[in-house]
N, C-alpha and C. Protein backbone atom coordinates (compact mmCIF):
# COMPACT_ATOMS: atom_id res chain seq x y z
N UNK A 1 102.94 70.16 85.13
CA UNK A 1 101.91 69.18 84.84
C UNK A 1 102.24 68.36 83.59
N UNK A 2 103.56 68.44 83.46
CA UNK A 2 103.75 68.10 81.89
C UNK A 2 103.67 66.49 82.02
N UNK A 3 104.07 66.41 83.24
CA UNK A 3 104.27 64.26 83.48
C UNK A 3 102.77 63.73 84.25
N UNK A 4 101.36 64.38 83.84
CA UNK A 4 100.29 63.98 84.21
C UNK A 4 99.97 63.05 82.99
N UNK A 5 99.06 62.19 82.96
CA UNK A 5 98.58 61.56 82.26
C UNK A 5 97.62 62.38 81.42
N UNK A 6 97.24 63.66 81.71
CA UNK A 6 95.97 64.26 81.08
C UNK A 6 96.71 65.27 80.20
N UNK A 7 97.78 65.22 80.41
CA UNK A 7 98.64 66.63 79.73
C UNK A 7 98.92 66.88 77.83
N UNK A 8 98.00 67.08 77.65
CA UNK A 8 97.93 67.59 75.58
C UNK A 8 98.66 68.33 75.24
N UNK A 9 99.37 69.88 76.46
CA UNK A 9 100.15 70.71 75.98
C UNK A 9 99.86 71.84 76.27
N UNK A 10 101.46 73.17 76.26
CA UNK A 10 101.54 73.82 76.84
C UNK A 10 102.95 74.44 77.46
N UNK A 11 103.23 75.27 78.34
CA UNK A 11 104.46 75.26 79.26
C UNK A 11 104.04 76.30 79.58
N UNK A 12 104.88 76.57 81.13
CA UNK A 12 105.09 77.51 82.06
C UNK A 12 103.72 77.40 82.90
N UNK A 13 102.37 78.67 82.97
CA UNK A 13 101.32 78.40 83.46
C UNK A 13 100.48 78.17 82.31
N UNK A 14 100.66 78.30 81.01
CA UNK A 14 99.70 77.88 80.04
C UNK A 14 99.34 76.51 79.84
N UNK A 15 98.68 75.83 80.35
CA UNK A 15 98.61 74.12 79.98
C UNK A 15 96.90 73.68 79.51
N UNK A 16 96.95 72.99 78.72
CA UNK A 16 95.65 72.01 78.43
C UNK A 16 96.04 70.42 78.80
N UNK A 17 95.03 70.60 79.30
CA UNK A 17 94.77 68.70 79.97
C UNK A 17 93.14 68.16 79.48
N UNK A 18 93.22 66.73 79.14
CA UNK A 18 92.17 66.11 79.18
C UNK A 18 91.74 64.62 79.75
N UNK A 19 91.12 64.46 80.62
CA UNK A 19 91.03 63.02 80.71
C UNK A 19 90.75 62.02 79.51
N UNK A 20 91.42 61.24 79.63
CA UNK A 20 90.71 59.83 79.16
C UNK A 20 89.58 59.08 79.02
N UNK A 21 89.57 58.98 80.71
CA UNK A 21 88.55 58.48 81.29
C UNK A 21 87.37 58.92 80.89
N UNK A 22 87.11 60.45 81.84
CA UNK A 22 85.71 61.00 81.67
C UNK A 22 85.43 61.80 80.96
N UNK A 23 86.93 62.19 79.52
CA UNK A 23 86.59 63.65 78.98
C UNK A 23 86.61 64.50 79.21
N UNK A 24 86.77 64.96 80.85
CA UNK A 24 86.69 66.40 81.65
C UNK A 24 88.06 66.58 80.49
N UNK A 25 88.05 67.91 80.14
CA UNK A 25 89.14 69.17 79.53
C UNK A 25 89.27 70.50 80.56
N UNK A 26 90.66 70.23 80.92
CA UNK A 26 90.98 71.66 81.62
C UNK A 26 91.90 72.78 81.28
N UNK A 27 91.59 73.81 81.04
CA UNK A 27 92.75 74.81 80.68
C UNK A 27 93.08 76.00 81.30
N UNK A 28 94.43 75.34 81.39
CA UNK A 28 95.07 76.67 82.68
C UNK A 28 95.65 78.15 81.81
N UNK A 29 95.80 78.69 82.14
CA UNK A 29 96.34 80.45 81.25
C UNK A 29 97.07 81.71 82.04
N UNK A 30 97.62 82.05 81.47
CA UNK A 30 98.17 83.29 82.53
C UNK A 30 97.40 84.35 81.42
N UNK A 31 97.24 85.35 82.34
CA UNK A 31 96.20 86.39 81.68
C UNK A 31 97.13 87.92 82.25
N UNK A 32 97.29 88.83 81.36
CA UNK A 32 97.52 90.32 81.60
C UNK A 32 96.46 90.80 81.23
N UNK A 33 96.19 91.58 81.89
CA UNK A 33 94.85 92.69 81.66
C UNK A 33 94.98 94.23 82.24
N UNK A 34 96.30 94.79 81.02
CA UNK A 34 96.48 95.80 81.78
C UNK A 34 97.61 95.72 82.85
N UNK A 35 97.35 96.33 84.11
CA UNK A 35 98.07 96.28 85.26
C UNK A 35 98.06 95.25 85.99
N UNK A 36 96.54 94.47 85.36
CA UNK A 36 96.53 92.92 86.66
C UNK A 36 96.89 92.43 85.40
N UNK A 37 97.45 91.22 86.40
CA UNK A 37 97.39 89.76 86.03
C UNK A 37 97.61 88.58 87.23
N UNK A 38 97.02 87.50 86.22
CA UNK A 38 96.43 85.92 87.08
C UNK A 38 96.26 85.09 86.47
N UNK A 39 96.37 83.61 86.72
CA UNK A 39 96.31 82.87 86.30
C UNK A 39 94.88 82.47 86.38
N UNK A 40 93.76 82.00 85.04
CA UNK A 40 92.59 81.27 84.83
C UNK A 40 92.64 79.99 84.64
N UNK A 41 92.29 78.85 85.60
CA UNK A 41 91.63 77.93 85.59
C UNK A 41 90.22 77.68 84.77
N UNK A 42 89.94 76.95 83.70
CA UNK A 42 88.53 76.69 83.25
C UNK A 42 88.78 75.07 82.99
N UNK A 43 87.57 74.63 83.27
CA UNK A 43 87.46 73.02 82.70
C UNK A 43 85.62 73.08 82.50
N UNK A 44 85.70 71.70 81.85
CA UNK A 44 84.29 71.48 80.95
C UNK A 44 84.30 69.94 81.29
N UNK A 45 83.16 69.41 81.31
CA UNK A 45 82.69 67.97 81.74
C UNK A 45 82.87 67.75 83.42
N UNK A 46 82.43 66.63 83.71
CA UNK A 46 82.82 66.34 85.25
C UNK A 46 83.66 65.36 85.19
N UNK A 47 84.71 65.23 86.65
CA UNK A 47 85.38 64.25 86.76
C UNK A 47 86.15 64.90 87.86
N UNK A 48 87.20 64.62 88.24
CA UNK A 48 88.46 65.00 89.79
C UNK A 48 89.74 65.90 88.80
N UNK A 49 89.62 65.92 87.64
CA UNK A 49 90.84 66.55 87.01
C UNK A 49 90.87 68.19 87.46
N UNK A 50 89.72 68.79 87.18
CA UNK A 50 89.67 70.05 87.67
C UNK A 50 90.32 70.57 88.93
N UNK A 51 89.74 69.59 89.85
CA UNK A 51 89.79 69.68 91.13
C UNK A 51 91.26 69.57 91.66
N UNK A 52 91.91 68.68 90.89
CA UNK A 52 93.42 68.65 90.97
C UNK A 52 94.40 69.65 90.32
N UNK A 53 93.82 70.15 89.61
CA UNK A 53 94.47 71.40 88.83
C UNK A 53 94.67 72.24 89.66
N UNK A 54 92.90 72.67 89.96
CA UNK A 54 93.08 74.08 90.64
C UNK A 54 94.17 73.83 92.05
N UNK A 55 93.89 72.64 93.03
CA UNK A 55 94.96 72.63 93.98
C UNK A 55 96.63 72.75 93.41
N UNK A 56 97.01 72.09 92.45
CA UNK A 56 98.46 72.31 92.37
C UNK A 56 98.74 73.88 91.81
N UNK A 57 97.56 74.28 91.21
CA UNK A 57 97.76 76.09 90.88
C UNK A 57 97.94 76.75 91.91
N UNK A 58 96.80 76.58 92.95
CA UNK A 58 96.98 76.99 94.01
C UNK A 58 98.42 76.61 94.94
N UNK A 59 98.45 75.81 95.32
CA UNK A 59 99.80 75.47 95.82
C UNK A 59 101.06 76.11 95.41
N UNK A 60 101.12 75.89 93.83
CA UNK A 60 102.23 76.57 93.31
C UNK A 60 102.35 77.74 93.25
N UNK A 61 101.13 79.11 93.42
CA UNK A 61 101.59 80.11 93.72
C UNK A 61 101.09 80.67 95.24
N UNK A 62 101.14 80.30 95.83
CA UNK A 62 100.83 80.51 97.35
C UNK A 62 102.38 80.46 97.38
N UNK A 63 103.30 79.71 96.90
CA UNK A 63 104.87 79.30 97.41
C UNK A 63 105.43 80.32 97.00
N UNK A 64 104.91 81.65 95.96
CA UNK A 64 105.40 82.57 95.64
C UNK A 64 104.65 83.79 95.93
N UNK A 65 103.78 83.57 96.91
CA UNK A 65 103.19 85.19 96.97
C UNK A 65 102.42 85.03 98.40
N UNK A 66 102.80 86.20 99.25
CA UNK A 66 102.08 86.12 100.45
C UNK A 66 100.29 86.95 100.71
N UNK A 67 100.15 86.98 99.36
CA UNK A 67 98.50 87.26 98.85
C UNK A 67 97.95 86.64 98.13
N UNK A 68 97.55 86.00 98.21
CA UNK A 68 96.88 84.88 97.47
C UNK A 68 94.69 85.05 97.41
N UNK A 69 94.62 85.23 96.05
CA UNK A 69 93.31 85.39 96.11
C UNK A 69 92.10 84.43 95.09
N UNK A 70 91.41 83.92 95.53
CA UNK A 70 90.87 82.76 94.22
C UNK A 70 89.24 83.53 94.40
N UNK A 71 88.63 83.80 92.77
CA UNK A 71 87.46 83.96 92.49
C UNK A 71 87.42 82.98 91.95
N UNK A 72 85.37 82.92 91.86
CA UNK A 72 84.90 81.61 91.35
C UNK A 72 83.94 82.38 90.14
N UNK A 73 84.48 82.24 89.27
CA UNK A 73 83.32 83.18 87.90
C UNK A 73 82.28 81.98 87.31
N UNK A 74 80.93 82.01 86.97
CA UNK A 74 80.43 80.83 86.49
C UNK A 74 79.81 81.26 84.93
């Protein structure tokens, strides 16, 4: 995500993005907890940035794992 327009910083699965436009802020993370781990999606404000995140997260590890599982925490 580094060549998005929203991209503030980061590498690998750790990234922060923010729009311009609408302000939406999104931040991606890889998380260990123990024996699990996963990558967290969070964003704040409205706008389509979120929405594009979570698909290329998704995408990008579906291409590496034939289990793929998404919760929605609020």
């Amino acid at each position: 995500m580094r060549d998005w327009p929203e991209f503030v910083s980061g590498q690998e699965y750790s990234v922060d993005l923010k729009s311009s436009d609408s302000g939406e802020t999104v931040v991606v993370g890889y998380v260990e907890n123990g024996e699990e781990h996963y990558v967290s999606v969070r964003g704040e404000g409205s706008g389509t940035l979120y929405d594009r995140v979570l698909g290329r997260v998704i995408y990008a590890l579906a291409a590496h794992s034939d289990n793929l599982m998404v919760d929605r925490y609020a």
